[in-house]
C-alpha atoms as a PDB file:
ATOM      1  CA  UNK A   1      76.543 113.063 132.693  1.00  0.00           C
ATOM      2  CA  UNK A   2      77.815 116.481 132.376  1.00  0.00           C
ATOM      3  CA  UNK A   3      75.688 119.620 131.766  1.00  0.00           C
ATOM      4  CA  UNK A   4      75.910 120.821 128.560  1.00  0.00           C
ATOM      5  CA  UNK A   5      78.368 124.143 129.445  1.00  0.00           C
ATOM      6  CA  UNK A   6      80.605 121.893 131.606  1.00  0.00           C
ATOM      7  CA  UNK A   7      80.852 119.412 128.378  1.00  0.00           C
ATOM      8  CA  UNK A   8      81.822 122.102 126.018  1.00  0.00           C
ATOM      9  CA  UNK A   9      84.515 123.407 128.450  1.00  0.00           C
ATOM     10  CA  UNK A  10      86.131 119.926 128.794  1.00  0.00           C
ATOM     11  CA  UNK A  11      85.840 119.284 125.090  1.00  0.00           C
ATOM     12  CA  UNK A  12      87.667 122.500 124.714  1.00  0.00           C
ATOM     13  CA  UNK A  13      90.000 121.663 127.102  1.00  0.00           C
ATOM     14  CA  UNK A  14      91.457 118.247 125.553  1.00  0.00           C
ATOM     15  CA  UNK A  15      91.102 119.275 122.540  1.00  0.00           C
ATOM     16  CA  UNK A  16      93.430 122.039 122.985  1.00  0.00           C
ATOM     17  CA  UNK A  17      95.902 119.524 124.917  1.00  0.00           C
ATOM     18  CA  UNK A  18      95.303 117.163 121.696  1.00  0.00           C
ATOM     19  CA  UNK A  19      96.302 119.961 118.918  1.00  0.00           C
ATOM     20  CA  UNK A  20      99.243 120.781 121.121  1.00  0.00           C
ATOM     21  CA  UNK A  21     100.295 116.853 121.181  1.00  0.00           C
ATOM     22  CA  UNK A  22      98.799 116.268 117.410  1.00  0.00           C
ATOM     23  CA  UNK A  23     101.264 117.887 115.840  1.00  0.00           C
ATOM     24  CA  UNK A  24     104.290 115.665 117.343  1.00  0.00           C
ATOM     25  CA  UNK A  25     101.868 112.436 117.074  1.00  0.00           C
ATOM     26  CA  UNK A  26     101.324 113.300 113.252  1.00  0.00           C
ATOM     27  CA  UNK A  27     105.361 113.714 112.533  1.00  0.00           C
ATOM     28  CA  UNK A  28     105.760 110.610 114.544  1.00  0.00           C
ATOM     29  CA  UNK A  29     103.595 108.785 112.452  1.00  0.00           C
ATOM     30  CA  UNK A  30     104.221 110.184 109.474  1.00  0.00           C
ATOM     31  CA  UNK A  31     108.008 108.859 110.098  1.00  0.00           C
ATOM     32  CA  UNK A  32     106.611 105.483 110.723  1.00  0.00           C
ATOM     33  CA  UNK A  33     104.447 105.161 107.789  1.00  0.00           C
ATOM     34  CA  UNK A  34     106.808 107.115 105.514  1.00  0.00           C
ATOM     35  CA  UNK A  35     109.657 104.270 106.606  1.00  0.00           C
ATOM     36  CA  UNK A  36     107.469 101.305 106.932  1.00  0.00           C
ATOM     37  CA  UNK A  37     104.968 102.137 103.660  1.00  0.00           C
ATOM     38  CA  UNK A  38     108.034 101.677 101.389  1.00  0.00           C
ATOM     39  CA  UNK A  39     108.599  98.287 102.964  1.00  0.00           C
ATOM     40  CA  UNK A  40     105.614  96.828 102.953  1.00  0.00           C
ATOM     41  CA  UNK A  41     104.703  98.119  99.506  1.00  0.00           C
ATOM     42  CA  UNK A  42     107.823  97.042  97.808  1.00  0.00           C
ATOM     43  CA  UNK A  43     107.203  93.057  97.400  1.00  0.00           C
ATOM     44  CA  UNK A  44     103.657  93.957  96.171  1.00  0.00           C
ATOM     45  CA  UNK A  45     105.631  96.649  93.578  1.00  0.00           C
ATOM     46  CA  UNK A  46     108.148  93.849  92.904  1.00  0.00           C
ATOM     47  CA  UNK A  47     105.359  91.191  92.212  1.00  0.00           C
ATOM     48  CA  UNK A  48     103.225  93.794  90.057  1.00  0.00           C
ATOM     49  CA  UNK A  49     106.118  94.403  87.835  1.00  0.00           C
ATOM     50  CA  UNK A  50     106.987  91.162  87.133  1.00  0.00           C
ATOM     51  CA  UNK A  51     103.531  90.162  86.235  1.00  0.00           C
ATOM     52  CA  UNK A  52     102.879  92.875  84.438  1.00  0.00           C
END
């Protein structure tokens, strides 16, 4: 395994790559969920509020 300096720099590393890339990964999913949410909620919405 790695020493524990050479961990922390390659922990810095990706997770400097992965903030860079998170913020277009988190817009792409929050498109996603905010158009597919809707659609699978809606039959469960529908069904609630006829039975209730």
């Amino acid at each position: 395994m790695f020493g524990g300096k050479a961990k922390l720099n390659y922990l810095k590393k990706h997770i400097a790559i992965f903030s860079s890339i998170s913020k277009d990964i988190q817009l792409f999913f929050l498109t996603l969920i905010s158009f597919y949410l809707p659609m699978s909620l809606n039959p469960y919405l529908f069904l609630l509020e006829q039975f209730a």
